[in-house]
N, C-alpha and C. Protein backbone atom coordinates (compact mmCIF):
# COMPACT_ATOMS: atom_id res chain seq x y z
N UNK A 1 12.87 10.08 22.30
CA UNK A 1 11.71 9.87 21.46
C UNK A 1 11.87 10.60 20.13
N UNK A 2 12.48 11.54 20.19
CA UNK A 2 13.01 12.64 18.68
C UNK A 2 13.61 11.87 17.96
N UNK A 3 13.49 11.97 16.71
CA UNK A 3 13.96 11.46 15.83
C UNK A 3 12.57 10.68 14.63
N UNK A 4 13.39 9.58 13.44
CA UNK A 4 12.52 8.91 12.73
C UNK A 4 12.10 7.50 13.41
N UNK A 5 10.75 7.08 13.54
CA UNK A 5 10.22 6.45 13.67
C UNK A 5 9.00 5.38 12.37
N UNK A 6 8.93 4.13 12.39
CA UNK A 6 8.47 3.46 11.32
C UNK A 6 7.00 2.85 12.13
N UNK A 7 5.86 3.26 11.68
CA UNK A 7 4.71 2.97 12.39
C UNK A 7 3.98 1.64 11.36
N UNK A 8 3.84 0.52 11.74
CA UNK A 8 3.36 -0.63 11.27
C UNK A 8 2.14 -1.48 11.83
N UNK A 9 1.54 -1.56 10.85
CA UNK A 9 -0.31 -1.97 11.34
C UNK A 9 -0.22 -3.45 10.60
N UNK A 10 -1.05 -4.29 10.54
CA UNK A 10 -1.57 -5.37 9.97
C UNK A 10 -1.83 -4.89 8.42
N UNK A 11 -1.64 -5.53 7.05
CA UNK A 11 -2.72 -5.19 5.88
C UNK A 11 -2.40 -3.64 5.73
N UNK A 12 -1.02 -3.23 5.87
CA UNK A 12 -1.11 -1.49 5.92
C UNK A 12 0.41 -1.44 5.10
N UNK A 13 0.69 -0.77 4.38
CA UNK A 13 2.10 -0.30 4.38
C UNK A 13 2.69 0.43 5.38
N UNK A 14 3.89 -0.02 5.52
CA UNK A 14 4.73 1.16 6.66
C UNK A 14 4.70 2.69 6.05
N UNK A 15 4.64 2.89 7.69
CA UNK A 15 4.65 4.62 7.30
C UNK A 15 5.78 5.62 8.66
N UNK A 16 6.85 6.09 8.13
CA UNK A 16 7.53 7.02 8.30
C UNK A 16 7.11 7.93 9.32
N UNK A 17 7.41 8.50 10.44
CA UNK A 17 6.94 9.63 10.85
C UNK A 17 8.28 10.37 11.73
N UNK A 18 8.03 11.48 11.76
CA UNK A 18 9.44 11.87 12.72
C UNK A 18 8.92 12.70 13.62
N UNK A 19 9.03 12.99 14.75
CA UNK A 19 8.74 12.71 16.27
C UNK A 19 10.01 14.05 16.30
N UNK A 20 9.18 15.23 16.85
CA UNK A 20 9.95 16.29 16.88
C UNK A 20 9.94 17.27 18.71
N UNK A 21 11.17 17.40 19.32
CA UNK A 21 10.86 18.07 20.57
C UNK A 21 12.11 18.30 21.25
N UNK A 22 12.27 19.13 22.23
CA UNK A 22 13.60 19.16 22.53
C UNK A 22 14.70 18.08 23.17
N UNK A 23 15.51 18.37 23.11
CA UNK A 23 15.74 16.64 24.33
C UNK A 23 15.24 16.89 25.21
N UNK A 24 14.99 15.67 25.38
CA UNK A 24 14.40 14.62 26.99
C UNK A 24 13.11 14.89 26.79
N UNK A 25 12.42 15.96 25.66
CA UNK A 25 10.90 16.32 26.06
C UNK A 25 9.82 15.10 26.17
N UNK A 26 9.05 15.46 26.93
CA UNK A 26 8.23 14.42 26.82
C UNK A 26 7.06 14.94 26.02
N UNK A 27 6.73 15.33 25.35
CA UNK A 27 5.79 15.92 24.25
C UNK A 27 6.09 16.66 23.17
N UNK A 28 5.76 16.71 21.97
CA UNK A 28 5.99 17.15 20.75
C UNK A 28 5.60 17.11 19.36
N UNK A 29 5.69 17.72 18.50
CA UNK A 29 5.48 17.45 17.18
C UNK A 29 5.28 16.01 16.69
N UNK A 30 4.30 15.87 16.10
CA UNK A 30 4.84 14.62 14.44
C UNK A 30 4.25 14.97 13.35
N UNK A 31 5.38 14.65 12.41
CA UNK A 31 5.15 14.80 11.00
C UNK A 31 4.77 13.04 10.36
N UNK A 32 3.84 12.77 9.73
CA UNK A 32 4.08 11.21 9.27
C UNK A 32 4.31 11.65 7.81
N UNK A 33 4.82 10.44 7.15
CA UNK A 33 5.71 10.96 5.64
C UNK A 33 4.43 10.40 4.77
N UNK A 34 3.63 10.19 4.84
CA UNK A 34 2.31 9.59 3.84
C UNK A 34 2.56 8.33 4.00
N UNK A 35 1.57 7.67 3.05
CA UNK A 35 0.94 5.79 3.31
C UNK A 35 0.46 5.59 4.39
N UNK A 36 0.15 6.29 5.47
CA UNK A 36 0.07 5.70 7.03
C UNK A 36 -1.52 4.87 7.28
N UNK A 37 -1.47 3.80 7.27
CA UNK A 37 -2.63 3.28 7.68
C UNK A 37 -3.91 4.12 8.49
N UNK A 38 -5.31 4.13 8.39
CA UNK A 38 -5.87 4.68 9.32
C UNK A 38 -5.77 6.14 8.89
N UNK A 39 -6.20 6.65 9.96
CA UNK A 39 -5.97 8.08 9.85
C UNK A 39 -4.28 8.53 10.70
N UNK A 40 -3.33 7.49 10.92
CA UNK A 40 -2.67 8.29 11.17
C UNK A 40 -1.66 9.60 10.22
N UNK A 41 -2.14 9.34 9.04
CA UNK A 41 -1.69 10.57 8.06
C UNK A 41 -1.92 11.79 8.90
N UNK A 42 -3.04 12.54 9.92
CA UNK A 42 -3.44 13.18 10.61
C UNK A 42 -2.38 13.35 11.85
N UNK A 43 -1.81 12.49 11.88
CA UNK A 43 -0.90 12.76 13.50
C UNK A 43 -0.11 14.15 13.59
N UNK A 44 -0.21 14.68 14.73
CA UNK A 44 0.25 15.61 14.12
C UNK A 44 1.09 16.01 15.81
N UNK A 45 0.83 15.57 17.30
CA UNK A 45 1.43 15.95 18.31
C UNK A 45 1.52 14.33 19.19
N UNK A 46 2.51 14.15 20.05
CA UNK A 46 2.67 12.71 20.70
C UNK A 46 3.24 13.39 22.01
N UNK A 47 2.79 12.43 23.53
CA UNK A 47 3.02 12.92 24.33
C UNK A 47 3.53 11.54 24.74
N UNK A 48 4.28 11.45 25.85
CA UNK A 48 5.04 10.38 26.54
C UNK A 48 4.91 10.43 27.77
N UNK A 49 3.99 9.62 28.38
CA UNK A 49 3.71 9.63 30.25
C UNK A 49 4.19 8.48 30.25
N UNK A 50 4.97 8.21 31.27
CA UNK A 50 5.53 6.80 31.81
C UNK A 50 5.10 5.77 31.22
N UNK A 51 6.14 5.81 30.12
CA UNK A 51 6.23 4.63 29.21
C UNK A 51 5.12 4.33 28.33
N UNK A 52 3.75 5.43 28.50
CA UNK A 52 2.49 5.30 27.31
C UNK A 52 3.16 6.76 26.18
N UNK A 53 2.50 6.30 25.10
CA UNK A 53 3.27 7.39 24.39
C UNK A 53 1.62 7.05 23.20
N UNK A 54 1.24 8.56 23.71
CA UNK A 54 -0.23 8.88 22.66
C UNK A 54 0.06 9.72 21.81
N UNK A 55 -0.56 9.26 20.54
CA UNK A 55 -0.18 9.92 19.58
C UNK A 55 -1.46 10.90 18.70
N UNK A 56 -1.46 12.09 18.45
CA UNK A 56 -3.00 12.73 18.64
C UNK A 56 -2.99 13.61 17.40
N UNK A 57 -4.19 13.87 17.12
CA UNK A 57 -4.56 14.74 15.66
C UNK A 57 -4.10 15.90 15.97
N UNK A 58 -4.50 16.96 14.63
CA UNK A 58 -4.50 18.41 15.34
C UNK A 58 -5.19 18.85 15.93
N UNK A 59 -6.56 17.94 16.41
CA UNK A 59 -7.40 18.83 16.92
C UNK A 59 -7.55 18.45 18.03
N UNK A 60 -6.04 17.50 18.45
CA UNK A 60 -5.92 16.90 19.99
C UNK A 60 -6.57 15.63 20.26
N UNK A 61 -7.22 14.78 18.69
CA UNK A 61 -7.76 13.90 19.24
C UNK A 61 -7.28 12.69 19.58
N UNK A 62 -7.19 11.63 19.80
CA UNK A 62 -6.18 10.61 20.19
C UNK A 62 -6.35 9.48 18.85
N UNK A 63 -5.25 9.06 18.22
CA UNK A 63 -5.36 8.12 17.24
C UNK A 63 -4.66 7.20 17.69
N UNK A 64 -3.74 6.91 18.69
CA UNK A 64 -3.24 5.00 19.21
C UNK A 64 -2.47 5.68 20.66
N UNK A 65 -2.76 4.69 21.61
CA UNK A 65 -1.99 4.83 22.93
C UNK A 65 -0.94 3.51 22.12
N UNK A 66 0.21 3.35 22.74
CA UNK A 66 1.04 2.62 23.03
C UNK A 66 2.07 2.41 24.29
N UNK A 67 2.12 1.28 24.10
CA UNK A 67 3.09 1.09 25.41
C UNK A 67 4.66 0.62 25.17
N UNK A 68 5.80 1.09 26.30
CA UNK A 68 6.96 0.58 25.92
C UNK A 68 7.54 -0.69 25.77
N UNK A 69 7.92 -1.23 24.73
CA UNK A 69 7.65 -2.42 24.65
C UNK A 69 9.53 -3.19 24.19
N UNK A 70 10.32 -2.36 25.01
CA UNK A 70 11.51 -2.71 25.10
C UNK A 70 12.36 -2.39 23.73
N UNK A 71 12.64 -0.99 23.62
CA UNK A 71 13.09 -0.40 22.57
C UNK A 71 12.10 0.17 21.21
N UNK A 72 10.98 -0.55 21.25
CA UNK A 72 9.50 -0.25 20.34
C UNK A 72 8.48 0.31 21.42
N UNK A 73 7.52 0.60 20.67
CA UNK A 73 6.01 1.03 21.02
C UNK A 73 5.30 0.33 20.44
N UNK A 74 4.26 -0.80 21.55
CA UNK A 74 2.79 -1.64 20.59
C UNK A 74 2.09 -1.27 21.29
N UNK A 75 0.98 -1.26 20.49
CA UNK A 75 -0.48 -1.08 21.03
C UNK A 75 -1.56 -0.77 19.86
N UNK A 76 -2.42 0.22 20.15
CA UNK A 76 -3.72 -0.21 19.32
C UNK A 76 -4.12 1.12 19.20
N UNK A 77 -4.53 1.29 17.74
CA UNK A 77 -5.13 2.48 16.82
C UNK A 77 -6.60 2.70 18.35
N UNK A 78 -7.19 4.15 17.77
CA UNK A 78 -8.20 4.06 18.45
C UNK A 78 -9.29 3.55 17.94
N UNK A 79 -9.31 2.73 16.54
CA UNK A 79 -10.10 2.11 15.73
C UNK A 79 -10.27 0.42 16.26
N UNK A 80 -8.64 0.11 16.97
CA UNK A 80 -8.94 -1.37 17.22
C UNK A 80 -7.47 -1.92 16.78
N UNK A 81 -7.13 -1.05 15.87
CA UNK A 81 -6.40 -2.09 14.81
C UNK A 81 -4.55 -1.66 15.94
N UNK A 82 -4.00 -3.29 15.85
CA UNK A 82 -2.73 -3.41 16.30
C UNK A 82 -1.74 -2.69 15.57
N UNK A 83 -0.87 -1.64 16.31
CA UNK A 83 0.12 -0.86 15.77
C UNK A 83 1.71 -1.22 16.36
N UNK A 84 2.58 -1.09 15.67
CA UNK A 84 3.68 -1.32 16.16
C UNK A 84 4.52 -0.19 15.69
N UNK A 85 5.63 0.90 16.61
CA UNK A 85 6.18 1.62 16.34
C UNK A 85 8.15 1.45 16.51
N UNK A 86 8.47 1.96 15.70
CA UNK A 86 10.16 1.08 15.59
C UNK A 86 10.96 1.96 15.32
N UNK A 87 11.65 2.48 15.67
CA UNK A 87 12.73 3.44 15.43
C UNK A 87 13.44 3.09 14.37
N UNK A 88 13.39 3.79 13.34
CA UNK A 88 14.38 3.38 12.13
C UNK A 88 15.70 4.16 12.07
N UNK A 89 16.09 2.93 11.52
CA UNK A 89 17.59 2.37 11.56
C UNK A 89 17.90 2.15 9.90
N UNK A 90 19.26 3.05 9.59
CA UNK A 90 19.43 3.32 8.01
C UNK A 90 20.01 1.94 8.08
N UNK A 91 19.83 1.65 6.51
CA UNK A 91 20.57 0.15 6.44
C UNK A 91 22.02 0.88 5.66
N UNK A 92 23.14 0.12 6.42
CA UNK A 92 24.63 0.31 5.85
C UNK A 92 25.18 -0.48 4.71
């Protein structure tokens, strides 16, 4: 789950975030790089239970569950709105 990740909403610009923890952890840091639709500018910790991966403020609150969705994460802001998360990949 460590590493950069590209978080994409409907009507939103992509937004950057990097997903910080030791290997294999299943919980950890995030930093998002600005533009992030919503309030996920706020993200700030993500936890990973069997294959849901919540992503939460600092004050622990929850801003999108997602589910594994075969190399991505989709699912839904806690506002409603459809999120899609993608591991980015430098272009060569």
């Amino acid at each position: 789950m460590t590493g950069r990740w590209i978080l994409s909403a409907p009507n939103a610009p992509i937004c950057g975030m990097n997903f910080a923890g030791a290997p294999g952890a299943r919980d950890g840091a995030v930093s998002p790089e600005g533009g992030c639709a919503e309030n996920f500018f706020m993200s700030r910790r993500w936890t990973l239970d069997q294959g849901m991966l919540a992503i939460n403020d600092e004050n622990d609150q929850p801003l999108a569950k997602l589910s594994n969705a075969g190399g991505r994460f989709e699912g839904q802001s806690t506002a409603g709105t459809p999120v899609t998360l993608t591991r980015y990949t430098p272009v060569r």
